[in-house]
PDB file of N, CA and C in Angstrom:
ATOM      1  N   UNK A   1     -65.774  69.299   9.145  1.00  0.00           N
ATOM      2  CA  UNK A   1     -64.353  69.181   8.917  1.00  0.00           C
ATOM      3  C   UNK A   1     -63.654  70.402   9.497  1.00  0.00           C
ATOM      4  N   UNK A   2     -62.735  70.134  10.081  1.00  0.00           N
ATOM      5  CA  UNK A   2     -61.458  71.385  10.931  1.00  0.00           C
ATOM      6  C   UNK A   2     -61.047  71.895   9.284  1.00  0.00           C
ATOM      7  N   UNK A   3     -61.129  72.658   8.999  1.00  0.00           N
ATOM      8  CA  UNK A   3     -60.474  73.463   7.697  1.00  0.00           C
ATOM      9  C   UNK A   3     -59.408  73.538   8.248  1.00  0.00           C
ATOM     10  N   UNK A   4     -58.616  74.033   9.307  1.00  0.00           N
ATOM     11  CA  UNK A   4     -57.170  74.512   9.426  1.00  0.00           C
ATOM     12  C   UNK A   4     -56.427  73.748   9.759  1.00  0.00           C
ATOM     13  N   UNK A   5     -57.284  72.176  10.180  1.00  0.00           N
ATOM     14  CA  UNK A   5     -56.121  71.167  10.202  1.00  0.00           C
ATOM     15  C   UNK A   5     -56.754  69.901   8.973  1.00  0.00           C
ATOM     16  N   UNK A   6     -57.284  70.157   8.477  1.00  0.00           N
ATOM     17  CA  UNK A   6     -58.390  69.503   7.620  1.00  0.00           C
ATOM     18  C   UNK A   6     -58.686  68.112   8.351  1.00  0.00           C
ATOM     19  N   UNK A   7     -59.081  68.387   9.229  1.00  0.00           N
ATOM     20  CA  UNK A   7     -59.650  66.410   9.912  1.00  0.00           C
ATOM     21  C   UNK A   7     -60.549  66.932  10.581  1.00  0.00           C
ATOM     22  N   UNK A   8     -61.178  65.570  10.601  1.00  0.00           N
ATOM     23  CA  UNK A   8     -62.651  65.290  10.299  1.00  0.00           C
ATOM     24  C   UNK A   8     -63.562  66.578  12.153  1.00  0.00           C
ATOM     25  N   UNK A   9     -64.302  66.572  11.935  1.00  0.00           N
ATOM     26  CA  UNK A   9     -64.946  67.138  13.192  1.00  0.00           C
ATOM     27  C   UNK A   9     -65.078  65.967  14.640  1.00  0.00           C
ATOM     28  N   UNK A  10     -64.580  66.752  15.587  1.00  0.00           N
ATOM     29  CA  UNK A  10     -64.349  65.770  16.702  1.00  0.00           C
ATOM     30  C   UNK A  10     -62.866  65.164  16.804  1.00  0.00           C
ATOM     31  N   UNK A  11     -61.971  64.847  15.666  1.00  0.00           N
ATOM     32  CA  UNK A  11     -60.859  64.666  16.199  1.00  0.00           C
ATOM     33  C   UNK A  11     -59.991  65.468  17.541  1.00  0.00           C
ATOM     34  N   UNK A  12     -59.454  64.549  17.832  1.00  0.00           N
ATOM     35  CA  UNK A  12     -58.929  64.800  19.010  1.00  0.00           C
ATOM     36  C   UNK A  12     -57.623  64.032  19.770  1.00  0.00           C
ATOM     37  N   UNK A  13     -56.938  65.541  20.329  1.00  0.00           N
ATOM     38  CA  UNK A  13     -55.874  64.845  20.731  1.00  0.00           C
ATOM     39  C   UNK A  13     -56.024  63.862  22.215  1.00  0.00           C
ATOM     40  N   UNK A  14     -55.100  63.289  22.093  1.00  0.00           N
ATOM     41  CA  UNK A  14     -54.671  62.355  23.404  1.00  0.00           C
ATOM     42  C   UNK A  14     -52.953  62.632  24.339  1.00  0.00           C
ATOM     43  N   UNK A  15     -53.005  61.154  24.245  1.00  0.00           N
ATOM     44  CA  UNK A  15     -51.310  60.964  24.809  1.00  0.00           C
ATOM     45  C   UNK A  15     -50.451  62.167  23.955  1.00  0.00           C
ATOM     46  N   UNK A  16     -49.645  62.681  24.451  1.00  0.00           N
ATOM     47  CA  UNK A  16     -48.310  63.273  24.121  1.00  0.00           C
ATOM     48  C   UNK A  16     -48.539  64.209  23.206  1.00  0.00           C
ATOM     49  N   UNK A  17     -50.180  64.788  23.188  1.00  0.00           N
ATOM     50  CA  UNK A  17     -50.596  66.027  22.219  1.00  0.00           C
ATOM     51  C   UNK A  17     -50.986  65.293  20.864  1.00  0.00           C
ATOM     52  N   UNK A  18     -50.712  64.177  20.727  1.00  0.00           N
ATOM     53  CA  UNK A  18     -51.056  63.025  19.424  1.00  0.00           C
ATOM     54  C   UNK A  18     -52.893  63.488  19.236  1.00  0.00           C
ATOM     55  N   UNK A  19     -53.132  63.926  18.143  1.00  0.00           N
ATOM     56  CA  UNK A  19     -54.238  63.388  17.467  1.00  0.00           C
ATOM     57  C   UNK A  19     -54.502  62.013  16.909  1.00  0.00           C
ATOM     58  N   UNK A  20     -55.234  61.312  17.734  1.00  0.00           N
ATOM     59  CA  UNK A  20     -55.473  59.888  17.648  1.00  0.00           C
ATOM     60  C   UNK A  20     -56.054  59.664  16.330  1.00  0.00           C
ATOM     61  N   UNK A  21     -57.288  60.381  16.088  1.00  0.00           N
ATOM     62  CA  UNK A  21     -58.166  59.894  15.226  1.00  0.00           C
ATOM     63  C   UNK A  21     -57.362  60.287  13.976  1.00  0.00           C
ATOM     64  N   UNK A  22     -56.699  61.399  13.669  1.00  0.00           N
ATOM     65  CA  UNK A  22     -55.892  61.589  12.537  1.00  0.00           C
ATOM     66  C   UNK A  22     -54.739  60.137  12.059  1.00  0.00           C
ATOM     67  N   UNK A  23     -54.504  59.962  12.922  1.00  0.00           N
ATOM     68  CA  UNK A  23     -52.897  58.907  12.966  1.00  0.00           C
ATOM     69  C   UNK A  23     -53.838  57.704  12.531  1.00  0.00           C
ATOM     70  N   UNK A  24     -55.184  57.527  13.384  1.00  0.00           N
ATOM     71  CA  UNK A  24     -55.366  56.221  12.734  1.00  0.00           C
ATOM     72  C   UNK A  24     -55.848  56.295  11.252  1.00  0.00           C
ATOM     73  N   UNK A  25     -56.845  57.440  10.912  1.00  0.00           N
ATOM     74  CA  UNK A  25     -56.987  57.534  10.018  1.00  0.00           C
ATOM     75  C   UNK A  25     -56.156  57.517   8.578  1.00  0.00           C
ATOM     76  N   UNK A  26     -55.167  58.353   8.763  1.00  0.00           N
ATOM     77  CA  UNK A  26     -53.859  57.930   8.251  1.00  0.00           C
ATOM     78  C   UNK A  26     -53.372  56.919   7.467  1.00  0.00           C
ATOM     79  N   UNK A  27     -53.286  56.077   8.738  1.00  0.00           N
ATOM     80  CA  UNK A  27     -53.004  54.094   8.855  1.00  0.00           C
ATOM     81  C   UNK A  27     -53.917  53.729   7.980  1.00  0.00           C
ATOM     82  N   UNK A  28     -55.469  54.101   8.289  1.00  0.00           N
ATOM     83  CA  UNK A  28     -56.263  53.300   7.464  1.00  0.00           C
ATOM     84  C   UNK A  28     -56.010  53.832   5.921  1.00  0.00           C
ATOM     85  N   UNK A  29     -56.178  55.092   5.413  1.00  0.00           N
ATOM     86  CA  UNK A  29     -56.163  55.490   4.377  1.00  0.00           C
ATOM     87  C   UNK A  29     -54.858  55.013   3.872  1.00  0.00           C
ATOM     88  N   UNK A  30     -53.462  54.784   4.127  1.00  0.00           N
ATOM     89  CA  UNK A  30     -52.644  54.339   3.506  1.00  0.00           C
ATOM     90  C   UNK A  30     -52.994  52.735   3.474  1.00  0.00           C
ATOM     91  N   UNK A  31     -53.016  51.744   3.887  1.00  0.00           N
ATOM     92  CA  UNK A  31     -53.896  50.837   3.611  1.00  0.00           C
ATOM     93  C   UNK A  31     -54.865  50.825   2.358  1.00  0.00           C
ATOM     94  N   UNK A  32     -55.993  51.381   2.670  1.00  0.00           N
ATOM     95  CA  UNK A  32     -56.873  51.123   1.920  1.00  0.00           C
ATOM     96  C   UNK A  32     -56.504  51.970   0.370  1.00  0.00           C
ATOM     97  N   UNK A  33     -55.113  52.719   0.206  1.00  0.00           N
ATOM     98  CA  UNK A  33     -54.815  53.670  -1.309  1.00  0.00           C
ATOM     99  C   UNK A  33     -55.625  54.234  -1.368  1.00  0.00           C
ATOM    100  N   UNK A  34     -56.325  55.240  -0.170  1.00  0.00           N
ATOM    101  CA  UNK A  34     -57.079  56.532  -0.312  1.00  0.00           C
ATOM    102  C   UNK A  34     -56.299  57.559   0.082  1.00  0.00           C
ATOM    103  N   UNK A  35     -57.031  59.136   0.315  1.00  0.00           N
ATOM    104  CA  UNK A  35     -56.328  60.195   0.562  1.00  0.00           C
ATOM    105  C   UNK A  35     -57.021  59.918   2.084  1.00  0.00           C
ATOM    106  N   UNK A  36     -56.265  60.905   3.210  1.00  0.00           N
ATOM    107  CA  UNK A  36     -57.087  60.868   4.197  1.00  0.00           C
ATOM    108  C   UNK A  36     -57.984  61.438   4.537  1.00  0.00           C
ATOM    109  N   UNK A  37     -58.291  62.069   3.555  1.00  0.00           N
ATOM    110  CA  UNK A  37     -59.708  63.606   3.467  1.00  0.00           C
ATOM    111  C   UNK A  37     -60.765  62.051   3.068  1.00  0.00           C
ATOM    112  N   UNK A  38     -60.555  61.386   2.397  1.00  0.00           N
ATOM    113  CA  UNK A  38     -61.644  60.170   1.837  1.00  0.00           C
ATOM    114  C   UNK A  38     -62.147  59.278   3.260  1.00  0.00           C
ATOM    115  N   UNK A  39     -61.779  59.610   4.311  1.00  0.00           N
ATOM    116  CA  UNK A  39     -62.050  58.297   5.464  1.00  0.00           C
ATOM    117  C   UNK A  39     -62.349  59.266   6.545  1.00  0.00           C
ATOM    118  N   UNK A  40     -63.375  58.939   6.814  1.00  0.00           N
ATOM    119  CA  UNK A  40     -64.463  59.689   8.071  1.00  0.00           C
ATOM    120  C   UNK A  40     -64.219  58.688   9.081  1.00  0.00           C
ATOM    121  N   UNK A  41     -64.754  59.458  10.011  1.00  0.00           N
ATOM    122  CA  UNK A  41     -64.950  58.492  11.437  1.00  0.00           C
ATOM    123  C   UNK A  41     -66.115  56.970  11.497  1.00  0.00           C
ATOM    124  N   UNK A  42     -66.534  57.569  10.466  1.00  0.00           N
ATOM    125  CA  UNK A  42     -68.059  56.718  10.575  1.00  0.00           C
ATOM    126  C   UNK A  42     -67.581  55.572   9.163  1.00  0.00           C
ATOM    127  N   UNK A  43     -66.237  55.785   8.309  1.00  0.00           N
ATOM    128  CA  UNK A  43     -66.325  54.829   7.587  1.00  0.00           C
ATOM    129  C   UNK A  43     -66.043  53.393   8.434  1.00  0.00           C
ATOM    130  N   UNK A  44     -66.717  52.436   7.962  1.00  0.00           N
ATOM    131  CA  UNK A  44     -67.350  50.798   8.272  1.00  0.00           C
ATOM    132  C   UNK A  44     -65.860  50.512   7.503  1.00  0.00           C
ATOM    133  N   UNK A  45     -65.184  49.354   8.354  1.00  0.00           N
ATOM    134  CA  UNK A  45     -64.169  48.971   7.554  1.00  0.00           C
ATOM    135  C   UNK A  45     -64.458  47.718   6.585  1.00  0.00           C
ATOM    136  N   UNK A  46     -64.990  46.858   7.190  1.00  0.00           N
ATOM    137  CA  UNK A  46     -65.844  45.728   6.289  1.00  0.00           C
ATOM    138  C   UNK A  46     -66.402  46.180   5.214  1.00  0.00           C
ATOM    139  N   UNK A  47     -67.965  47.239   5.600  1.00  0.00           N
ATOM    140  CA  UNK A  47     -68.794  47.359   4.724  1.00  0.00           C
ATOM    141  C   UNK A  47     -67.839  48.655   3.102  1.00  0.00           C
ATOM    142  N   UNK A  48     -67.164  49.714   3.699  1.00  0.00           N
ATOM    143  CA  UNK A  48     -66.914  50.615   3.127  1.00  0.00           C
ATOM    144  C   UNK A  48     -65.566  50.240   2.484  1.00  0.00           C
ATOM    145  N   UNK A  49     -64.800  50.028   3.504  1.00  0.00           N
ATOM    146  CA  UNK A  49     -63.502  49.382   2.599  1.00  0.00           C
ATOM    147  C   UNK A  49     -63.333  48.236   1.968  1.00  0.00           C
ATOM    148  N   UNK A  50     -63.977  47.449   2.609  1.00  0.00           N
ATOM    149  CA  UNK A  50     -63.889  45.711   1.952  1.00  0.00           C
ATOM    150  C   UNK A  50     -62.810  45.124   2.424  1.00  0.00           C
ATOM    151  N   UNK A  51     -62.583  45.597   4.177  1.00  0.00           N
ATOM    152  CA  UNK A  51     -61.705  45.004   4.897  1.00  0.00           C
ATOM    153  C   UNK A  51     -61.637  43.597   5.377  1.00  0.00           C
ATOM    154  N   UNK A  52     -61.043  42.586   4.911  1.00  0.00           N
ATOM    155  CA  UNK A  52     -61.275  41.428   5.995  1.00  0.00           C
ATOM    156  C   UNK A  52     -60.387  40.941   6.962  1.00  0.00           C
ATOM    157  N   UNK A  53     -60.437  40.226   8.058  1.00  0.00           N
ATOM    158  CA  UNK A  53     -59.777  39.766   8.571  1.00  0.00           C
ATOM    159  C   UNK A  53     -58.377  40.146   8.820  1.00  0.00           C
ATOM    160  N   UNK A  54     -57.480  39.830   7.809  1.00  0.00           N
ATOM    161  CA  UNK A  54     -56.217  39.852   7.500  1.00  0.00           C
ATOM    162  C   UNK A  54     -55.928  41.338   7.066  1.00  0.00           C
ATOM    163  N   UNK A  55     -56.751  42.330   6.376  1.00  0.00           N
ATOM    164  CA  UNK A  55     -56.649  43.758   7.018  1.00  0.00           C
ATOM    165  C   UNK A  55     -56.493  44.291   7.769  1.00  0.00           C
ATOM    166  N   UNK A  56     -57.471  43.621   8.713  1.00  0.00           N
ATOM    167  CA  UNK A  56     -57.971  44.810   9.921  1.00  0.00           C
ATOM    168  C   UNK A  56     -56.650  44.244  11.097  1.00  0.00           C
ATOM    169  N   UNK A  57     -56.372  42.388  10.307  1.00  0.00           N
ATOM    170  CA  UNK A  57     -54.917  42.571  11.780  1.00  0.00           C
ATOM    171  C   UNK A  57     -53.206  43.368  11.214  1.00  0.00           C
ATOM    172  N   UNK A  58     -53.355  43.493  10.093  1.00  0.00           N
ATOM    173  CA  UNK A  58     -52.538  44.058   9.772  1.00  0.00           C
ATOM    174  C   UNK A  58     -52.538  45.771  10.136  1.00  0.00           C
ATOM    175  N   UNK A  59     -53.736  46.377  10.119  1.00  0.00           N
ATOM    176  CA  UNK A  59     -53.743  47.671  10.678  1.00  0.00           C
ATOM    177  C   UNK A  59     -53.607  47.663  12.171  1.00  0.00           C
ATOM    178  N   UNK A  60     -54.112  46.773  12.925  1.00  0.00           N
ATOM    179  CA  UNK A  60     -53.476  46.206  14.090  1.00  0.00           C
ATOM    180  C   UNK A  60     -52.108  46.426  14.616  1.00  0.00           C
ATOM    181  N   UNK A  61     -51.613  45.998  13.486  1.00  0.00           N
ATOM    182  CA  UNK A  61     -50.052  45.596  13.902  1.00  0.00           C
ATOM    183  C   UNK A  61     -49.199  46.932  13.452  1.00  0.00           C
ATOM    184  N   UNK A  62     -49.933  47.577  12.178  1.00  0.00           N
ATOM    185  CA  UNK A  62     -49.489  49.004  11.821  1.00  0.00           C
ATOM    186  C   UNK A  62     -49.102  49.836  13.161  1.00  0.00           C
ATOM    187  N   UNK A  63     -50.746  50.035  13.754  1.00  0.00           N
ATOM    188  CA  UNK A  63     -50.967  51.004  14.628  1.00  0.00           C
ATOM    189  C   UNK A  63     -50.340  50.537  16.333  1.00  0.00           C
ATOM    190  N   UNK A  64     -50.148  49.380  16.321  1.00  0.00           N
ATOM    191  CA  UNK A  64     -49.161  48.427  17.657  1.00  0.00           C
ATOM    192  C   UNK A  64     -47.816  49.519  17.160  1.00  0.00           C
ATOM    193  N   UNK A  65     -47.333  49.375  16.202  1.00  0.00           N
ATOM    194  CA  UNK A  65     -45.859  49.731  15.863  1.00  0.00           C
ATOM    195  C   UNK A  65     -46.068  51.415  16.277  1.00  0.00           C
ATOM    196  N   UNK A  66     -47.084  52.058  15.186  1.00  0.00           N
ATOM    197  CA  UNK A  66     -46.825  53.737  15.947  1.00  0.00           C
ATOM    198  C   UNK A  66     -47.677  53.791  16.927  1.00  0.00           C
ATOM    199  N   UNK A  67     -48.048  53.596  17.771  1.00  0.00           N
ATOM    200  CA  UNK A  67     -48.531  54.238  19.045  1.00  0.00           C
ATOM    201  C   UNK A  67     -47.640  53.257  20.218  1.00  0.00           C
ATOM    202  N   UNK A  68     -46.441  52.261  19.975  1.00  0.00           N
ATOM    203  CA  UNK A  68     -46.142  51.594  20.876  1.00  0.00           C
ATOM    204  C   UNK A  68     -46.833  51.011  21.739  1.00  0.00           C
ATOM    205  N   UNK A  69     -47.707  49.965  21.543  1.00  0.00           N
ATOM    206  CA  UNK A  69     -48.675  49.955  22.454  1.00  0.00           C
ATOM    207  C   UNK A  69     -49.352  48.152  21.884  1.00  0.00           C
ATOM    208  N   UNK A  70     -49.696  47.072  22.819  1.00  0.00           N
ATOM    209  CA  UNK A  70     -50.013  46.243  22.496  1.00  0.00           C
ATOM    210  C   UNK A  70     -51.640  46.068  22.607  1.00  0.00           C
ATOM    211  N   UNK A  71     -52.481  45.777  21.900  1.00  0.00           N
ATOM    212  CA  UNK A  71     -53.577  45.351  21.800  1.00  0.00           C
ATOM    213  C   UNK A  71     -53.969  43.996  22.683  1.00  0.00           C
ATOM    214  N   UNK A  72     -54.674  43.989  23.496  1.00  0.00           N
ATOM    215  CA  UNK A  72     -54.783  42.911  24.151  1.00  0.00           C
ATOM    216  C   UNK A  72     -56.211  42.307  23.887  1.00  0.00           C
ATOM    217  N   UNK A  73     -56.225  41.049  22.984  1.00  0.00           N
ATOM    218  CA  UNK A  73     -57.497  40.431  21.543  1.00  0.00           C
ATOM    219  C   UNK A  73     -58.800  40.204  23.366  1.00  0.00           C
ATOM    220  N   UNK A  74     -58.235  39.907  24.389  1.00  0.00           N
ATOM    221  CA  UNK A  74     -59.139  39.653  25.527  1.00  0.00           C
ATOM    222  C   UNK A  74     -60.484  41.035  25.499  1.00  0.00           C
ATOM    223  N   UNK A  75     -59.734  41.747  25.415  1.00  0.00           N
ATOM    224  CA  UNK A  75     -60.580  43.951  25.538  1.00  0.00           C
ATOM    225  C   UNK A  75     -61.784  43.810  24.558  1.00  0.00           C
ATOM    226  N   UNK A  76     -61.531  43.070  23.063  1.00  0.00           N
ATOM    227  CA  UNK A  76     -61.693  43.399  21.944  1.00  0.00           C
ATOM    228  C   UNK A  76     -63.905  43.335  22.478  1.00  0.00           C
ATOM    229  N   UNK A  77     -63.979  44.176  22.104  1.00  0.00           N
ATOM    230  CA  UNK A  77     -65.555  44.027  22.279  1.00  0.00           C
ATOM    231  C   UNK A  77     -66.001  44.310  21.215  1.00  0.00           C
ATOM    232  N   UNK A  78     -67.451  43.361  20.591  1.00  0.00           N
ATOM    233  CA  UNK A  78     -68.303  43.206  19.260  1.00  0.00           C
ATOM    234  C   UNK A  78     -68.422  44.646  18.864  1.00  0.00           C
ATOM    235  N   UNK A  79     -68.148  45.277  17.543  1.00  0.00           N
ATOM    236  CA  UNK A  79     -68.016  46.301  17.010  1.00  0.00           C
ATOM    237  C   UNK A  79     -66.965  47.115  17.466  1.00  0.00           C
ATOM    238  N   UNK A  80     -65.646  46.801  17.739  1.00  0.00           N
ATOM    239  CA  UNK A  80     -65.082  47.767  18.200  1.00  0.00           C
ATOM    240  C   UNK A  80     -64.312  47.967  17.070  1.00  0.00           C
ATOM    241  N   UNK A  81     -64.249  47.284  16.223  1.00  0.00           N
ATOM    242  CA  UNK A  81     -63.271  47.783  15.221  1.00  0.00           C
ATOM    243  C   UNK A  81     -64.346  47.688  14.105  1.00  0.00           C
ATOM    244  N   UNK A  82     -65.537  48.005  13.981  1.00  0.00           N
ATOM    245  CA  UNK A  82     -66.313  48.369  12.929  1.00  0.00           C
ATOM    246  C   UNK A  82     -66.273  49.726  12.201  1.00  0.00           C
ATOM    247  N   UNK A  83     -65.863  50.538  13.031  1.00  0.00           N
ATOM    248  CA  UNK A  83     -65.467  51.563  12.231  1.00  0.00           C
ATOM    249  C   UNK A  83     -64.163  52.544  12.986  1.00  0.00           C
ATOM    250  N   UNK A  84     -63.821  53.645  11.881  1.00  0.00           N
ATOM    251  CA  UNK A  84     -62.897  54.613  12.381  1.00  0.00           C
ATOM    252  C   UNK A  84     -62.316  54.775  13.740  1.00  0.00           C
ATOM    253  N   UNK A  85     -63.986  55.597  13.938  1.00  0.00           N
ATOM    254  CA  UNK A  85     -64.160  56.346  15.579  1.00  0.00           C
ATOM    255  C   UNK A  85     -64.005  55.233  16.526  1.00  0.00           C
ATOM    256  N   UNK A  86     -64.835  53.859  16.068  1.00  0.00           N
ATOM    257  CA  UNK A  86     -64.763  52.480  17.458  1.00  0.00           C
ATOM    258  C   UNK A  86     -62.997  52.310  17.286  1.00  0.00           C
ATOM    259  N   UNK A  87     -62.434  52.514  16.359  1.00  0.00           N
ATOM    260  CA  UNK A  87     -61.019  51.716  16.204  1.00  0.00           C
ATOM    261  C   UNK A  87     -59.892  52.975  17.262  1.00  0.00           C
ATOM    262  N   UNK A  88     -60.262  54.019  16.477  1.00  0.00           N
ATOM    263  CA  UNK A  88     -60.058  55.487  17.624  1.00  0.00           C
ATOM    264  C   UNK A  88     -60.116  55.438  19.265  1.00  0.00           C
ATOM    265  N   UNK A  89     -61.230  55.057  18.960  1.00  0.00           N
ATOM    266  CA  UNK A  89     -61.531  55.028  21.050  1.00  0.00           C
ATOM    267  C   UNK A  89     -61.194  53.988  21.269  1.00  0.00           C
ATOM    268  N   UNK A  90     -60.494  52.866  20.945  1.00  0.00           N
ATOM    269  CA  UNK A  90     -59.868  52.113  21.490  1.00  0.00           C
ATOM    270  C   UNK A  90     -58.306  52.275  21.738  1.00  0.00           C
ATOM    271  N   UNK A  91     -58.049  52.889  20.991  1.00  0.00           N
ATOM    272  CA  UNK A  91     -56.388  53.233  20.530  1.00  0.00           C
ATOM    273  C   UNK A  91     -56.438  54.048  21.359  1.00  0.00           C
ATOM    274  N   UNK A  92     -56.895  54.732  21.511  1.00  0.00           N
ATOM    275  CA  UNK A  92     -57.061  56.158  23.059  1.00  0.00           C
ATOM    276  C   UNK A  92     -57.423  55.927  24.434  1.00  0.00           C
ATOM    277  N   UNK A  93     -58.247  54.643  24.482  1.00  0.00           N
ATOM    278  CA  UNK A  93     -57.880  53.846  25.769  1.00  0.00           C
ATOM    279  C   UNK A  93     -56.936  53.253  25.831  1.00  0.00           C
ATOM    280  N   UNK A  94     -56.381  52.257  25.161  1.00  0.00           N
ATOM    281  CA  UNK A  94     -55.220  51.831  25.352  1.00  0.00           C
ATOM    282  C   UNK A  94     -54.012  52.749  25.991  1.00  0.00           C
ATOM    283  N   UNK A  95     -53.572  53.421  24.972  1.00  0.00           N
ATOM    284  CA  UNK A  95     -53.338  54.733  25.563  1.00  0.00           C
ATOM    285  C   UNK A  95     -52.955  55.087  26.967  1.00  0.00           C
ATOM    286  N   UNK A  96     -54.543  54.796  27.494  1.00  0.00           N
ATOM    287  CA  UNK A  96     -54.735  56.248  28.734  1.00  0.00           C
ATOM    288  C   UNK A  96     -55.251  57.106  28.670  1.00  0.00           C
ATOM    289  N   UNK A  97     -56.070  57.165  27.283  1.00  0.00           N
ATOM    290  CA  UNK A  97     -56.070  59.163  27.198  1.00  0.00           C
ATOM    291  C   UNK A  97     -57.517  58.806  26.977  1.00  0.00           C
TER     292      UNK A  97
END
């Protein structure tokens, strides 16, 4: 863990100086009524949160709204939104960064 920004090890910025993995993390933890110190890169959204379906497109549509940016369901490759970091490196390609 970064003590001086408290997120997780490996976060990292992208586009426009944005820390990606923080913002999504964020998203997810408000979602799921955790703190964001509670959600690692490696949390499983299925297995750990008890995300289904209708979660994970709603964090979708969260993270469409702040990063301006459309998800295109064609990209979507098996496990990419299984956890944090896969949901991260996608949001950061999208991106560009």
């Amino acid at each position: 863990m970064d003590a001086a920004q408290g997120l997780p090890d490996g976060a990292t910025s992208s586009a426009a100086g944005r820390d990606i993995t923080a913002d999504v993390i964020r998203a997810v933890a408000a979602m799921a009524k955790l703190a964001p110190r509670e959600i690692t890169g490696t949390t499983r959204f299925r297995q750990d949160l008890d995300f289904d379906s209708t979660n994970i497109l709603e964090l979708l549509m969260r993270l469409e709204a702040e990063f301006d940016i459309e998800f295109d369901p064609d990209t979507f490759g098996a496990g990419t939104f299984e956890t944090v970091d896969g949901l991260s490196s996608y949001v950061r390609e999208t991106l560009g960064g």
